[in-house]
N, C-alpha and C. Protein backbone atom coordinates (compact mmCIF):
# COMPACT_ATOMS: atom_id res chain seq x y z
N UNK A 1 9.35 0.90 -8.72
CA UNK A 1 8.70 1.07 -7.44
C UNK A 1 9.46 2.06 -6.56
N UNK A 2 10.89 2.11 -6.68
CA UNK A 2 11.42 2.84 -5.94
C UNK A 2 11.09 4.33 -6.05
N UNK A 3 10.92 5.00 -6.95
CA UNK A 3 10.57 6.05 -7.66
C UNK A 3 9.11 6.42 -6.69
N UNK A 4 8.48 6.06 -6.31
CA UNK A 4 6.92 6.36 -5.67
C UNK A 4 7.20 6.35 -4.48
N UNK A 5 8.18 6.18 -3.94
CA UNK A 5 8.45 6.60 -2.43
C UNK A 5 9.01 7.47 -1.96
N UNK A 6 9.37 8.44 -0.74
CA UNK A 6 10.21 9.05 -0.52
C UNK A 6 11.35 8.24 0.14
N UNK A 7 12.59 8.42 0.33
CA UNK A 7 13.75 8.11 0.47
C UNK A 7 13.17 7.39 2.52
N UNK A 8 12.61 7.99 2.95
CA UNK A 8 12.09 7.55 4.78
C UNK A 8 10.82 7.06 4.20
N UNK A 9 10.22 6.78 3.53
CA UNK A 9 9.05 6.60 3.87
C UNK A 9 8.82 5.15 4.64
N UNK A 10 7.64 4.97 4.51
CA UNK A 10 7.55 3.90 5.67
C UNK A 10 5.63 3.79 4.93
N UNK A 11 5.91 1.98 4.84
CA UNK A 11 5.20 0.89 4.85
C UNK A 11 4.93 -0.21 5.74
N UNK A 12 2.97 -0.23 6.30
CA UNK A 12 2.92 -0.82 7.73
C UNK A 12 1.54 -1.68 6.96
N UNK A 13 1.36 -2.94 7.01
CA UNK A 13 0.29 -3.32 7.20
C UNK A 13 -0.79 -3.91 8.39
N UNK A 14 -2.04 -3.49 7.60
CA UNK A 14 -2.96 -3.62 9.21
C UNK A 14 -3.86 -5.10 8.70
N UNK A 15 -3.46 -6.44 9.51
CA UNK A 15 -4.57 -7.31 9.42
C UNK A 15 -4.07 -9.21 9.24
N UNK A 16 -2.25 -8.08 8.96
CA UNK A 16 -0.91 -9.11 8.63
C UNK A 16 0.07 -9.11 9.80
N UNK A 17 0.94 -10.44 10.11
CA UNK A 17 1.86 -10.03 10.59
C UNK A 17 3.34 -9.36 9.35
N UNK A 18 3.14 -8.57 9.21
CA UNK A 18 4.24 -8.06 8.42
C UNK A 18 4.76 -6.65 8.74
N UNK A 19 6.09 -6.52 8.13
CA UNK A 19 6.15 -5.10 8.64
C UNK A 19 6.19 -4.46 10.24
N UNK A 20 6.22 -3.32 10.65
CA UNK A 20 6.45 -2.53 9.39
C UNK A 20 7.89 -1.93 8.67
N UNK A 21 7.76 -1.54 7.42
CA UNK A 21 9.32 -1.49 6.66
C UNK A 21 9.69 0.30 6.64
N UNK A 22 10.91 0.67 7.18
CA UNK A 22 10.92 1.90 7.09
C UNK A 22 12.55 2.18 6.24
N UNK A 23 11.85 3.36 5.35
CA UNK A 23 13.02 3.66 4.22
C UNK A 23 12.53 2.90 2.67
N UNK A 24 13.02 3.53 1.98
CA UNK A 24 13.08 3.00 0.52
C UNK A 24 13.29 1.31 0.34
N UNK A 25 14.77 1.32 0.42
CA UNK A 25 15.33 0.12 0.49
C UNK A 25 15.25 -0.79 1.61
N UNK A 26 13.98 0.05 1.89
CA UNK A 26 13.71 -1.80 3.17
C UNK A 26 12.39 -2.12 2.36
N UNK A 27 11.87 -1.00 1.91
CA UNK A 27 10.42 -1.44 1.14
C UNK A 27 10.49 -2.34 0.18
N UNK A 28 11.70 -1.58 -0.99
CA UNK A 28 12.05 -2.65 -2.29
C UNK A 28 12.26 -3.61 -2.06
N UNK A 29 13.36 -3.92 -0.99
CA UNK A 29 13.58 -5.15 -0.24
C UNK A 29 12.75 -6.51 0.11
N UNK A 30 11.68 -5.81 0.55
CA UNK A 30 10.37 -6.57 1.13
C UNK A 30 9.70 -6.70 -0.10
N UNK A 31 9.03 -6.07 -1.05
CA UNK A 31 8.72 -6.29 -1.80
C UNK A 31 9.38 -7.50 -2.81
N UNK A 32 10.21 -7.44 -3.08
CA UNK A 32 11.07 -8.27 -3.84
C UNK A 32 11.20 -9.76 -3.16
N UNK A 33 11.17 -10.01 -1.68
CA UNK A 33 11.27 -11.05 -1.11
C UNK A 33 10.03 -12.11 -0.95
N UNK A 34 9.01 -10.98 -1.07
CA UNK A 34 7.75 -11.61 -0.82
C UNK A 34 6.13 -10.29 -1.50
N UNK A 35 6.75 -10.74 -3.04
CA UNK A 35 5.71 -9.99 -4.08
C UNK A 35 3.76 -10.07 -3.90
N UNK A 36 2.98 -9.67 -3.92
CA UNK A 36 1.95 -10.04 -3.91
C UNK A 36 1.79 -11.13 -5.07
N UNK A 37 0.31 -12.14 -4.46
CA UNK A 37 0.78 -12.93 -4.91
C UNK A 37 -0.63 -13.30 -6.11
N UNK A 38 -1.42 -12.05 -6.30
CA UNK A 38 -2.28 -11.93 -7.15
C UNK A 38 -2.13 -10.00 -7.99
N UNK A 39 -2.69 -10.09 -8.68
CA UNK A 39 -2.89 -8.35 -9.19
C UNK A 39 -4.06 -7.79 -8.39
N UNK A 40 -3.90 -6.46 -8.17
CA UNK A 40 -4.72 -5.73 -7.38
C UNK A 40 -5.16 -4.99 -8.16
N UNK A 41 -6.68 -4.88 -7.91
CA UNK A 41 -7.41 -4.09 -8.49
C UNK A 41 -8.29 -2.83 -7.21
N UNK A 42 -8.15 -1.84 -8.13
CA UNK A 42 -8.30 -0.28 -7.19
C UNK A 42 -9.97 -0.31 -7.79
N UNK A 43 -10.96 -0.21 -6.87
CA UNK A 43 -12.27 -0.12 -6.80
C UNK A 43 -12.73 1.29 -6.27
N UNK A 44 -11.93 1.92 -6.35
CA UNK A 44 -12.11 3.78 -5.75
C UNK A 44 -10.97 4.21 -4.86
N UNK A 45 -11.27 5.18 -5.65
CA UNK A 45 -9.91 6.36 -4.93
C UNK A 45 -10.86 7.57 -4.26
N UNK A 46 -10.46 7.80 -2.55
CA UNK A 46 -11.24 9.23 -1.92
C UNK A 46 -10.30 10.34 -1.34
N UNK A 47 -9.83 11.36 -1.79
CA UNK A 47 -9.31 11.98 -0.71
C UNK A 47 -9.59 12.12 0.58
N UNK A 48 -9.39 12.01 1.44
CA UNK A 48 -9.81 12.33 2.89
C UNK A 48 -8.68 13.19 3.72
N UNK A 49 -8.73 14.21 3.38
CA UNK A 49 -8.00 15.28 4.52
C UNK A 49 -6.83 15.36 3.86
N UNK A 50 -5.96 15.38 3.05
CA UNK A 50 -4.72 15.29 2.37
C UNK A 50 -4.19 13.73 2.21
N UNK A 51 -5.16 12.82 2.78
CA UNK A 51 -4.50 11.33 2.57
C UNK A 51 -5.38 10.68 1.35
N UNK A 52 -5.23 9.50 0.42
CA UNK A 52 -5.41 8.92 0.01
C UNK A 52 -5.89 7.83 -0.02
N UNK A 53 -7.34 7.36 0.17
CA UNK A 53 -7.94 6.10 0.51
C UNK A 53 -7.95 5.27 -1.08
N UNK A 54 -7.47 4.67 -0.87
CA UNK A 54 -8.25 3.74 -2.33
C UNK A 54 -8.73 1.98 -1.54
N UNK A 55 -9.82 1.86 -2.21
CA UNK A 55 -10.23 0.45 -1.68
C UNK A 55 -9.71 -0.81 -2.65
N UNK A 56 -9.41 -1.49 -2.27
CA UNK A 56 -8.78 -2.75 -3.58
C UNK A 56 -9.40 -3.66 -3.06
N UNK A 57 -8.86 -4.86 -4.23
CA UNK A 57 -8.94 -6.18 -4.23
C UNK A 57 -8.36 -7.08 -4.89
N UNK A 58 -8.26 -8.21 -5.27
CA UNK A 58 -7.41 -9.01 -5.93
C UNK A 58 -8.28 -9.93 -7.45
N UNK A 59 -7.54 -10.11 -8.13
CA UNK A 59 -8.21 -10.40 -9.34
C UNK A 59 -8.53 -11.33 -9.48
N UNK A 60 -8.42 -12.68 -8.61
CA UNK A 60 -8.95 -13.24 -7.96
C UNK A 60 -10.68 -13.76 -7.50
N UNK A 61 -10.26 -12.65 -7.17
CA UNK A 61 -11.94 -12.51 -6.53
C UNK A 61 -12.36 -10.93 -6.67
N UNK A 62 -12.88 -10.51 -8.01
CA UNK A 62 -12.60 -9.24 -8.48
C UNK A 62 -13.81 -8.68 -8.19
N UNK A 63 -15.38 -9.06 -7.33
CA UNK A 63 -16.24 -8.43 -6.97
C UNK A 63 -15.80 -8.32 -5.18
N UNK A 64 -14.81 -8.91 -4.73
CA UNK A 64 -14.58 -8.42 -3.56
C UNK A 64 -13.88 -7.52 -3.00
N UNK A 65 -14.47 -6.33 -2.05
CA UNK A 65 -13.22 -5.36 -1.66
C UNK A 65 -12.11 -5.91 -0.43
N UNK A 66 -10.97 -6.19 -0.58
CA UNK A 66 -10.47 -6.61 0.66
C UNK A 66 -9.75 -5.65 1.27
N UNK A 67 -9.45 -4.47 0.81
CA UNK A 67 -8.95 -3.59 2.23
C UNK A 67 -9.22 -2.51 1.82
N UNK A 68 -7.96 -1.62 2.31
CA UNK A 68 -7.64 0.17 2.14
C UNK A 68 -6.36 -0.21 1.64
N UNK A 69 -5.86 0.76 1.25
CA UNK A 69 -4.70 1.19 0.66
C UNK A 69 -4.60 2.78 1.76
N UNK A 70 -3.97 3.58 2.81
CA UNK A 70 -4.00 4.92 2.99
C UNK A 70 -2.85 5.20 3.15
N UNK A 71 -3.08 6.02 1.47
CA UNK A 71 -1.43 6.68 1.16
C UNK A 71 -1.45 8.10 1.36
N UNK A 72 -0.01 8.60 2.27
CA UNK A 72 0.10 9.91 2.82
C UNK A 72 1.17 10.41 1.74
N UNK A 73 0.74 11.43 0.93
CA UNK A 73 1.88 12.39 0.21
C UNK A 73 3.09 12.92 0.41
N UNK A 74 3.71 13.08 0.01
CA UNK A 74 4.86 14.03 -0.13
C UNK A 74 5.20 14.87 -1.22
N UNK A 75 4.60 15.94 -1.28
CA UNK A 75 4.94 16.08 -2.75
C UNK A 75 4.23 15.45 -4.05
N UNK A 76 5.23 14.52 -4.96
CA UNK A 76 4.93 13.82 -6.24
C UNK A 76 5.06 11.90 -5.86
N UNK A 77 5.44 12.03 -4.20
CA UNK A 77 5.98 10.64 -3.90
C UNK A 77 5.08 10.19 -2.28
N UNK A 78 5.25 8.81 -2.40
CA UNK A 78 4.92 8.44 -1.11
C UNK A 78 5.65 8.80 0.11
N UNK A 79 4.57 8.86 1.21
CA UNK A 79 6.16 9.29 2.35
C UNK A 79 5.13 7.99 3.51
N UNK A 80 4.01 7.55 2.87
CA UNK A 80 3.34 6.58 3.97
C UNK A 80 2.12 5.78 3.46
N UNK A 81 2.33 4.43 3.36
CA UNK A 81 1.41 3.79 2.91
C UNK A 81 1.06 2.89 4.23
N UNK A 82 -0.49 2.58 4.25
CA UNK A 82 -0.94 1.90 5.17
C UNK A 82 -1.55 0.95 4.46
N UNK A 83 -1.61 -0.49 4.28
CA UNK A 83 -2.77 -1.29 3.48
C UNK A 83 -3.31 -2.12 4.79
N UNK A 84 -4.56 -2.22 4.48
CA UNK A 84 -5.36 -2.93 5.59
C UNK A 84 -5.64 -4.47 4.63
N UNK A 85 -5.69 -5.21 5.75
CA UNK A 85 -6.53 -6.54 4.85
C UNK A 85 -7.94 -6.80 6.16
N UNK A 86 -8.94 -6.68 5.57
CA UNK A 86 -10.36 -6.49 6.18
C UNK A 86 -11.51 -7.76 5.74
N UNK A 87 -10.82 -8.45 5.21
CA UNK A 87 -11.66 -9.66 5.00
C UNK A 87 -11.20 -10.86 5.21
């Protein structure tokens, strides 16, 4: 996971109290402390303007979309992920 970020990037969610985590090693960090707690499944990917929308959901409940994912580039790496939870 560390590898898909940039070294600042920064992870915020919209819909949670969580976050938000800024830097690599606050992300891994967070991640590791409190993993999702189903598999996510990606139901479309859109570019929009140089950002990255993908809509997900959980496998779970695998006909439902529950948010965004909007990931901002850097390059080959993340430099900004936004996940929404909308349901």
């Amino acid at each position: 996971m560390r590898e898909w970020f940039t070294d600042e990037a920064e992870l915020a969610f919209d819909g949670v109290p969580i976050g938000p985590f800024r830097g690599v090693d606050e992300i891994v960090r967070a991640y590791k402390e409190r993993p999702p707690d189903d598999l996510v499944l990606t139901f479309g990917v859109d570019d929009d303007g140089g950002r990255v929308v993908a809509r997900y959901g959980w496998l779970r409940e695998p006909a439902t979309v529950a948010g965004r994912m909007l990931l901002t580039p850097s390059g080959e790496r993340i430099a900004k992920l936004v996940v929404t939870f909308e349901r």
